[in-house]
C-alpha atoms as a PDB file:
ATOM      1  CA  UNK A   1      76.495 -31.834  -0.069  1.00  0.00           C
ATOM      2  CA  UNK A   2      78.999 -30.719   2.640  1.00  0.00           C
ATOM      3  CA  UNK A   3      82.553 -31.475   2.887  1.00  0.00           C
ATOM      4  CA  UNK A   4      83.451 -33.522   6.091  1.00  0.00           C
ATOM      5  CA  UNK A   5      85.829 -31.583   8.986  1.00  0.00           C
ATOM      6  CA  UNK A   6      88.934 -33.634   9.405  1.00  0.00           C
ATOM      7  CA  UNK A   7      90.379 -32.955  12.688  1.00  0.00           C
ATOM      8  CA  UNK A   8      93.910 -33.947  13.521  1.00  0.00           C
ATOM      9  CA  UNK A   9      95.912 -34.328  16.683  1.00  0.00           C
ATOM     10  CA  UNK A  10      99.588 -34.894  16.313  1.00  0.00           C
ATOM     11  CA  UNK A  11     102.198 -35.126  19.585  1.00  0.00           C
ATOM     12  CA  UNK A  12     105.757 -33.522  18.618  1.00  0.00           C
ATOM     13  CA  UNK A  13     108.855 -34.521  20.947  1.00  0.00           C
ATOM     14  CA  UNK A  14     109.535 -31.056  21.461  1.00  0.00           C
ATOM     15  CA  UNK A  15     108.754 -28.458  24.143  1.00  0.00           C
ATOM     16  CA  UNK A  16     111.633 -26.854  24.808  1.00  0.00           C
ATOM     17  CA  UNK A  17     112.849 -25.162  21.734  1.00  0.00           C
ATOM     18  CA  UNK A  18     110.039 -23.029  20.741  1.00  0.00           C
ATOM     19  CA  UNK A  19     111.335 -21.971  17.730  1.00  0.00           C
ATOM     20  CA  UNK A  20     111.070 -25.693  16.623  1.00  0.00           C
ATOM     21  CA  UNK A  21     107.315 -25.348  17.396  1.00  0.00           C
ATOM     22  CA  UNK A  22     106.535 -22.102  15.718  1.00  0.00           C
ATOM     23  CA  UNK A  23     108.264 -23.884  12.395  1.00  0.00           C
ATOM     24  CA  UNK A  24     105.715 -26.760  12.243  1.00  0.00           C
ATOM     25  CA  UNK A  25     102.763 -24.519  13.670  1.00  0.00           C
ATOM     26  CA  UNK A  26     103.563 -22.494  10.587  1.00  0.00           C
ATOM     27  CA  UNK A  27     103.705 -25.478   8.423  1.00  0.00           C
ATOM     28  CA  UNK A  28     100.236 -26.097   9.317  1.00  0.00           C
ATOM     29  CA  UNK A  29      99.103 -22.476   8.881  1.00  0.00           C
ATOM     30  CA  UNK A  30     100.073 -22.338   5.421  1.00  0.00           C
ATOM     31  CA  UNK A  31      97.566 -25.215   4.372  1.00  0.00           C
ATOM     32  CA  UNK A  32      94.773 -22.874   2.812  1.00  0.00           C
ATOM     33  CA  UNK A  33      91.980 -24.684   4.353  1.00  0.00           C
ATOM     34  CA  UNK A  34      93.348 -25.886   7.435  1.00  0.00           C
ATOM     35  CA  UNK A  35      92.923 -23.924  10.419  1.00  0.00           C
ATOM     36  CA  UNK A  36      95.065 -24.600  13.662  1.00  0.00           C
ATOM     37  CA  UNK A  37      92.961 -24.710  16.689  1.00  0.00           C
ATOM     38  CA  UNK A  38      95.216 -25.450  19.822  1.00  0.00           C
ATOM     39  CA  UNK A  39      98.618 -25.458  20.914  1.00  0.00           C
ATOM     40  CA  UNK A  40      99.854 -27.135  23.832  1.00  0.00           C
ATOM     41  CA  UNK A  41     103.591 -28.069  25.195  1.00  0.00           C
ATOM     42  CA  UNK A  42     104.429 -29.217  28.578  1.00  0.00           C
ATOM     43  CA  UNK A  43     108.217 -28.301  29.630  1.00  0.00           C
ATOM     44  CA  UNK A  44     108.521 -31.173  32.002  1.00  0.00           C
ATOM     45  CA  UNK A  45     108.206 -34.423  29.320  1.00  0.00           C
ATOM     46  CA  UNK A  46     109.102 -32.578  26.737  1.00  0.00           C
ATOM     47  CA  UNK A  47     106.050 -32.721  24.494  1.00  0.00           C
ATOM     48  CA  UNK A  48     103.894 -30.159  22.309  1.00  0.00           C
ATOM     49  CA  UNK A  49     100.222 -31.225  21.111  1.00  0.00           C
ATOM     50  CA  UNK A  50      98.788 -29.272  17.740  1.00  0.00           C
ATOM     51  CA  UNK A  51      95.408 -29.489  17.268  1.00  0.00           C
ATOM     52  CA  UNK A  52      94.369 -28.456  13.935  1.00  0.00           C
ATOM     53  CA  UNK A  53      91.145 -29.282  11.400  1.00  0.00           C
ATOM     54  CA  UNK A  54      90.231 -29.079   7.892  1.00  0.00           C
ATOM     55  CA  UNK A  55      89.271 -30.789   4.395  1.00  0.00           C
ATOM     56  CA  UNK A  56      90.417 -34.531   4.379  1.00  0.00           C
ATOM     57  CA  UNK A  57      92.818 -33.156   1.249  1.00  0.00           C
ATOM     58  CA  UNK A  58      93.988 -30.196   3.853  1.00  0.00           C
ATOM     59  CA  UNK A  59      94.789 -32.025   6.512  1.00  0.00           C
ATOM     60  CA  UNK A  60      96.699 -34.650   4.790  1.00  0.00           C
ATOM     61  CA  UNK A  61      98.753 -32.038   3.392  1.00  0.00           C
ATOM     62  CA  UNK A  62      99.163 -29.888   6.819  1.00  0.00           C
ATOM     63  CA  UNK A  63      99.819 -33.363   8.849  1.00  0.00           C
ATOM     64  CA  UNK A  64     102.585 -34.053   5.863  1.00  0.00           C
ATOM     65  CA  UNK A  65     104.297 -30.418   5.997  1.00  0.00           C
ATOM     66  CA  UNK A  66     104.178 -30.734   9.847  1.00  0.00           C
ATOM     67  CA  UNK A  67     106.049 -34.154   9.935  1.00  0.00           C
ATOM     68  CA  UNK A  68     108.140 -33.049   7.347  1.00  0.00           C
ATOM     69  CA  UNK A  69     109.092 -29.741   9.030  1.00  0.00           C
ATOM     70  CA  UNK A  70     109.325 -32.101  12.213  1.00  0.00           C
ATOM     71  CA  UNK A  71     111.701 -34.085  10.536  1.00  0.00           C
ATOM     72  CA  UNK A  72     114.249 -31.898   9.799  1.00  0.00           C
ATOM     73  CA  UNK A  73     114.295 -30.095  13.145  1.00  0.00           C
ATOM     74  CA  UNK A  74     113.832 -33.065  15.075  1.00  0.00           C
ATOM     75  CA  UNK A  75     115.496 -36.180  13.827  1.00  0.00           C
ATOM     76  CA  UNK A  76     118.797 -35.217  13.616  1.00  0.00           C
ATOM     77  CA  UNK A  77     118.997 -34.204  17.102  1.00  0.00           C
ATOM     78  CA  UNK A  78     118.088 -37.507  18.033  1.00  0.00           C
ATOM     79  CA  UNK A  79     120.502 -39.392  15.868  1.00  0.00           C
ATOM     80  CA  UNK A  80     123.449 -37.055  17.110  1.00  0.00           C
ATOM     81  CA  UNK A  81     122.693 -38.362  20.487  1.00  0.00           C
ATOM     82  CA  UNK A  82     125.323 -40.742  22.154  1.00  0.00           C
ATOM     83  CA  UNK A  83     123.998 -43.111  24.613  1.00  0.00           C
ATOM     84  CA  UNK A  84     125.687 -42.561  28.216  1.00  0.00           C
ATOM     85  CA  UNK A  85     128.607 -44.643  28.917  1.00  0.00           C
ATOM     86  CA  UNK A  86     130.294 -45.500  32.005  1.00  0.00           C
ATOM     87  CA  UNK A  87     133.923 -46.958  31.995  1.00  0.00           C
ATOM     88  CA  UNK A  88     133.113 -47.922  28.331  1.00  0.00           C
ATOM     89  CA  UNK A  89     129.886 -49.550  28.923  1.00  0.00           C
ATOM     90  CA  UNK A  90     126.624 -48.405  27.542  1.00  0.00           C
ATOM     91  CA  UNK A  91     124.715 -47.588  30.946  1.00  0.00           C
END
């Protein structure tokens, strides 16, 4: 019997810091069975595709370690964010 290829496709909100990147690209990398395929980030909105396959089991771990990784890079940027104000009104 063979073992199905999972193939996963996750969209990060990052481009621009490409340290942020290599940190979940390496996530993914060190899932044994998991093999990254493609890496893709466009400057302009901001946005990096990883395209990487596997075992269902490696996957699910390497999409879980990515988000993870994501998480800590990523959300606390956002909640440190203000929103922009003008004469004390949110604009």
């Amino acid at each position: 019997m063979t073992t199905p290829l999972i193939e996963c496709i996750p969209n990060f909100s990052e481009a621009r810091r490409p340290e942020v990147i290599d940190q979940i690209a390496a996530a993914i990398q060190s899932v044994a069975d998991v093999k990254l395929l493609d890496r893709s980030s466009d400057l302009d909105h901001n946005r990096t595709v990883l395209t990487f396959a596997g075992s269902a089991a490696g996957v699910e771990e390497a999409a879980f370690r990515a988000i993870k990784t994501a998480a800590v890079h990523l959300i606390p940027a956002f909640l440190c964010k203000k929103p922009a104000r003008k004469n004390g009104v949110a604009t």
